[in-house]
N, C-alpha and C. Protein backbone atom coordinates (compact mmCIF):
# COMPACT_ATOMS: atom_id res chain seq x y z
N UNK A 1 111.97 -82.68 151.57
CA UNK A 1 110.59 -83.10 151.65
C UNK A 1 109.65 -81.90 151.66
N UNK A 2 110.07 -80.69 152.26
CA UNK A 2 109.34 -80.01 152.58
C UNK A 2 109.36 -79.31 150.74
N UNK A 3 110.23 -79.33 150.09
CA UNK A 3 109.94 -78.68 148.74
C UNK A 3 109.28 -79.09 147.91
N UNK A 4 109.14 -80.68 148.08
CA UNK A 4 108.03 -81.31 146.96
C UNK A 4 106.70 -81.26 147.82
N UNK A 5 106.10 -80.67 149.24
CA UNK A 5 105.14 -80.67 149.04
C UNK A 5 104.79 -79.40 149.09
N UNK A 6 105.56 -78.22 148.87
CA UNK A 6 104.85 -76.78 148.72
C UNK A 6 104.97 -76.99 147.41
N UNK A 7 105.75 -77.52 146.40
CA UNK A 7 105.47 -77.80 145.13
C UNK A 7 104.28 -78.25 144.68
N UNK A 8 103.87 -79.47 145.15
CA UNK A 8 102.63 -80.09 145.05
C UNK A 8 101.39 -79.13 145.26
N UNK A 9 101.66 -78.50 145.96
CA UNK A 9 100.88 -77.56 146.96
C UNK A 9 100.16 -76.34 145.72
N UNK A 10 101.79 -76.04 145.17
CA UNK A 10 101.33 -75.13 143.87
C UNK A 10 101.04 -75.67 142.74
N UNK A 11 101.09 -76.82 142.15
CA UNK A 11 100.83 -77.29 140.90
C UNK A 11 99.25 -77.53 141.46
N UNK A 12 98.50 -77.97 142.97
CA UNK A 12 97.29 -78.14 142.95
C UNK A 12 96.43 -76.53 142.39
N UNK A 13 96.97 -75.59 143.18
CA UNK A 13 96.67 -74.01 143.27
C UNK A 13 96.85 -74.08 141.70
N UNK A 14 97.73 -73.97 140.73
CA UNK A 14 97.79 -73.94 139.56
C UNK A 14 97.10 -74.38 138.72
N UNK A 15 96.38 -75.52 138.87
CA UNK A 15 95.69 -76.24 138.02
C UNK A 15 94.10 -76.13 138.37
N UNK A 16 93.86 -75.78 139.28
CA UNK A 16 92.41 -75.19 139.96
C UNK A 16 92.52 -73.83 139.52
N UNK A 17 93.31 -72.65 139.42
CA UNK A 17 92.54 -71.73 138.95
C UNK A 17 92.88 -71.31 137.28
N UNK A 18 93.52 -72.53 136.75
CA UNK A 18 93.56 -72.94 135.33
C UNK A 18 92.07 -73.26 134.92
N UNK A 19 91.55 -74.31 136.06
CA UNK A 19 89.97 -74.36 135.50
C UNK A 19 89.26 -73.99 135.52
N UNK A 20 89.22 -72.80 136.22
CA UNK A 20 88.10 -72.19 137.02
C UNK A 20 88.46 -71.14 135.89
N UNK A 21 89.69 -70.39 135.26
CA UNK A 21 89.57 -69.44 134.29
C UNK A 21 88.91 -70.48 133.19
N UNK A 22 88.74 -71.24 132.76
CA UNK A 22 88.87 -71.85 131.42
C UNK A 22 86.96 -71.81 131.47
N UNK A 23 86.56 -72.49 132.78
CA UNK A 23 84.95 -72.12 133.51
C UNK A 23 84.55 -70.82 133.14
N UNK A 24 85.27 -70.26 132.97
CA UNK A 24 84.58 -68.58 133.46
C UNK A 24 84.47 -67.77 132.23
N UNK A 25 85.80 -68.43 131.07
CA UNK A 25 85.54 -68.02 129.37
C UNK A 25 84.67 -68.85 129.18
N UNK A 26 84.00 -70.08 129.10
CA UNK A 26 82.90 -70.83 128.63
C UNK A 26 81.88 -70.16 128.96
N UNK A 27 81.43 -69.74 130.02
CA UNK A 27 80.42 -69.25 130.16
C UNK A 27 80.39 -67.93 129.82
N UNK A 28 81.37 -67.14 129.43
CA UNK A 28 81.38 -65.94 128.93
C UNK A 28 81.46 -65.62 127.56
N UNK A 29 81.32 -66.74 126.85
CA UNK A 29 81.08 -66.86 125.54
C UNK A 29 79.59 -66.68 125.40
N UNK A 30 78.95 -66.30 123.94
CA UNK A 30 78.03 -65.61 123.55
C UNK A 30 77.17 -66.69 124.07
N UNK A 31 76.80 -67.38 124.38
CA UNK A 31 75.56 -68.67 124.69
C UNK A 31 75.32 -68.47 126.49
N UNK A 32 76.68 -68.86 127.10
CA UNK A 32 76.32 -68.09 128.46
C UNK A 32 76.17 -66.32 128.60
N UNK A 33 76.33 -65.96 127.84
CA UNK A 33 75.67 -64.11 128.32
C UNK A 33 74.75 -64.17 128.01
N UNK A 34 74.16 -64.94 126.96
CA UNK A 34 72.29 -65.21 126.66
C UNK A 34 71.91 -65.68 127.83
N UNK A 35 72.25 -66.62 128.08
CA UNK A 35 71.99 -67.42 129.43
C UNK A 35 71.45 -66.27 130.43
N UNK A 36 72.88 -65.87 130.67
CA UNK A 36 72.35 -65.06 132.20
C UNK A 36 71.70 -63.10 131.54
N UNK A 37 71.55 -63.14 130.35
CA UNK A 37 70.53 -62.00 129.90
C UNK A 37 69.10 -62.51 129.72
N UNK A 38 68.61 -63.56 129.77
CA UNK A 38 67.51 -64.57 129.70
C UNK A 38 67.37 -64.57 131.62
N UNK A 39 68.38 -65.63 131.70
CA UNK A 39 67.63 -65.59 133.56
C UNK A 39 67.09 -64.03 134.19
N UNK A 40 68.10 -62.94 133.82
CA UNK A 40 67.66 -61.56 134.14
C UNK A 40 66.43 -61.17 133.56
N UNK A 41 66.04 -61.05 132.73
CA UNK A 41 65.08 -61.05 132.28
C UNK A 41 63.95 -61.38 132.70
N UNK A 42 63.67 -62.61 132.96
CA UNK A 42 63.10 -63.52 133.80
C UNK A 42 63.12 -63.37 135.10
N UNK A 43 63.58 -62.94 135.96
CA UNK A 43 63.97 -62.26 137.19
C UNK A 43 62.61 -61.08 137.25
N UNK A 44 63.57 -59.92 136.03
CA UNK A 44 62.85 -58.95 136.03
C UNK A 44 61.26 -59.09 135.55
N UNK A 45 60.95 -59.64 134.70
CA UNK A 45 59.12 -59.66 133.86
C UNK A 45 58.30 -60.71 135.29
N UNK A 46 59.59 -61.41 136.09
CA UNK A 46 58.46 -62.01 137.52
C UNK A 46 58.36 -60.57 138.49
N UNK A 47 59.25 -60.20 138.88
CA UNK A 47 59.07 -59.02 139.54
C UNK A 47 57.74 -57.84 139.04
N UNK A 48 57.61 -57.27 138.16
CA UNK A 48 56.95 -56.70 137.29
C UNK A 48 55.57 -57.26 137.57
N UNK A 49 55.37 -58.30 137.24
CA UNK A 49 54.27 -58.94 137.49
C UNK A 49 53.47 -59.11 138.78
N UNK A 50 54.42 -59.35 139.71
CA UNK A 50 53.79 -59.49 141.04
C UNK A 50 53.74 -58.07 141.60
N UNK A 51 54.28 -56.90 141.05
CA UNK A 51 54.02 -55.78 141.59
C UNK A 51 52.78 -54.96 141.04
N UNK A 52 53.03 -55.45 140.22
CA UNK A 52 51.37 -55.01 139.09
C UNK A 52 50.46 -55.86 140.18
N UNK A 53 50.31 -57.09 140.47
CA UNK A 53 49.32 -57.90 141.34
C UNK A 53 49.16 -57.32 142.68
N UNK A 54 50.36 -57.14 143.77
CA UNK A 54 50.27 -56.45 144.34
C UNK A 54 49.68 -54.43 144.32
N UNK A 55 49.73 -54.22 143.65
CA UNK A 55 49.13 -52.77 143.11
C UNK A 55 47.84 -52.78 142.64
N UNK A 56 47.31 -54.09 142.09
CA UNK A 56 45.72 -54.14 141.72
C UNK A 56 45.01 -54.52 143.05
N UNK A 57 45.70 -55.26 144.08
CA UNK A 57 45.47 -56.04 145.19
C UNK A 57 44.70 -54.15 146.58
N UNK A 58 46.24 -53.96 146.32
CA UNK A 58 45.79 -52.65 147.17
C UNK A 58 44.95 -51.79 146.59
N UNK A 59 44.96 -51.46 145.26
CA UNK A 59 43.90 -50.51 145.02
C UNK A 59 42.32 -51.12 144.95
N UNK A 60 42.25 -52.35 145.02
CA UNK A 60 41.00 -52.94 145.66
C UNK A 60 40.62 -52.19 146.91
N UNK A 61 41.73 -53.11 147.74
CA UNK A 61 41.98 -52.23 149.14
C UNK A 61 41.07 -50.71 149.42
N UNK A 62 41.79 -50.59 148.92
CA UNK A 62 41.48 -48.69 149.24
C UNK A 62 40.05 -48.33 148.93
N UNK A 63 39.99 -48.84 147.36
CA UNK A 63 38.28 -48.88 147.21
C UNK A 63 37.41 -49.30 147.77
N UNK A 64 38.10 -50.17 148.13
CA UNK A 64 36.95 -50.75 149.30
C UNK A 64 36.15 -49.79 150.36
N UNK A 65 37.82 -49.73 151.13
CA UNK A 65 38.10 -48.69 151.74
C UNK A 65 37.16 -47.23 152.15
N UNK A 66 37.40 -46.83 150.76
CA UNK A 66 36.13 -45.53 150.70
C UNK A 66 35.38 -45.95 149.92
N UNK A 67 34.89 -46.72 150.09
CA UNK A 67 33.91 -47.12 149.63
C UNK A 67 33.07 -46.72 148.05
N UNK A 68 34.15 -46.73 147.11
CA UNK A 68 34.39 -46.25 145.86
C UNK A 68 33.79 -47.98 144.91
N UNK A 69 33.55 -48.95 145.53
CA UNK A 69 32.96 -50.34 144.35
C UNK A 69 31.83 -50.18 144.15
N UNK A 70 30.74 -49.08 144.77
CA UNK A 70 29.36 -49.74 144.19
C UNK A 70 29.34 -48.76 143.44
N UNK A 71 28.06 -49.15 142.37
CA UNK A 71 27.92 -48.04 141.58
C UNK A 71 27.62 -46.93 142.04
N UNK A 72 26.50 -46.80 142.57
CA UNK A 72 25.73 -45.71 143.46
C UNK A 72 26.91 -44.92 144.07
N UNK A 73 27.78 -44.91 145.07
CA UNK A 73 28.88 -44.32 145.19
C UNK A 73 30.11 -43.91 144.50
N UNK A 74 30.09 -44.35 142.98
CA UNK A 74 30.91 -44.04 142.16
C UNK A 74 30.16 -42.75 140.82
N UNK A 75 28.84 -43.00 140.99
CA UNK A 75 28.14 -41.90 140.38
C UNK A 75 28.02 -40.71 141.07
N UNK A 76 28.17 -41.02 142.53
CA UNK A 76 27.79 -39.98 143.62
C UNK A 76 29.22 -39.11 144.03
N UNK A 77 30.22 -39.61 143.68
CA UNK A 77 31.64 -38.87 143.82
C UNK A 77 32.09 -38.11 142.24
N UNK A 78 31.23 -38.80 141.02
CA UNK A 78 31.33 -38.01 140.04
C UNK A 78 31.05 -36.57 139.80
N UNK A 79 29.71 -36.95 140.88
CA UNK A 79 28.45 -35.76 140.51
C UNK A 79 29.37 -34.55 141.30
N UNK A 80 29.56 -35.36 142.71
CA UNK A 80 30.71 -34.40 143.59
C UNK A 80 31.75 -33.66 142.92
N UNK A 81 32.57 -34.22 142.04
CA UNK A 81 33.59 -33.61 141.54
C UNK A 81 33.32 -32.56 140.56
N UNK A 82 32.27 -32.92 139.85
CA UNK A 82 31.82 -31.54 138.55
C UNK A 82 31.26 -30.49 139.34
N UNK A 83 30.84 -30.51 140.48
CA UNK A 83 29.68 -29.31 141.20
C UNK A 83 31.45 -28.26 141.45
């Protein structure tokens, strides 16, 4: 008894990582590497984006900051820099 169910035991183990390889060439065929070179992609151009947003966000910030948005103070740090 005990041999037909470590048998059983391995034909389950056998046939699960029969599918799971057979899973893993499907998706590694040329349509899934698009796949996951597309999701990356996509990953990356969201990232990109929100750091560009974040980076326009703070350099508001800062201008603010020193007070670098009005005109009058942006003519007046020009004049500063050529003297």
């Amino acid at each position: 008894m005990k041999r037909v169910f470590w048998m059983s035991i391995g034909v389950a183990i056998g046939v699960i990582a029969v599918r799971r390889v057979s899973e893993t060439k499907t998706n590694l065929k040329q349509a899934g590497i698009n796949r996951a070179v597309d999701t990356a992609a996509d990953a990356v151009q969201s990232f990109a984006e929100a750091l560009r947003e974040g980076m326009s966000q703070r350099e508001g910030d800062l201008r603010a900051a020193l007070g670098l948005d009005t005109p009058d103070s942006a003519v007046d740090t020009m004049r500063t820099v050529r003297r």
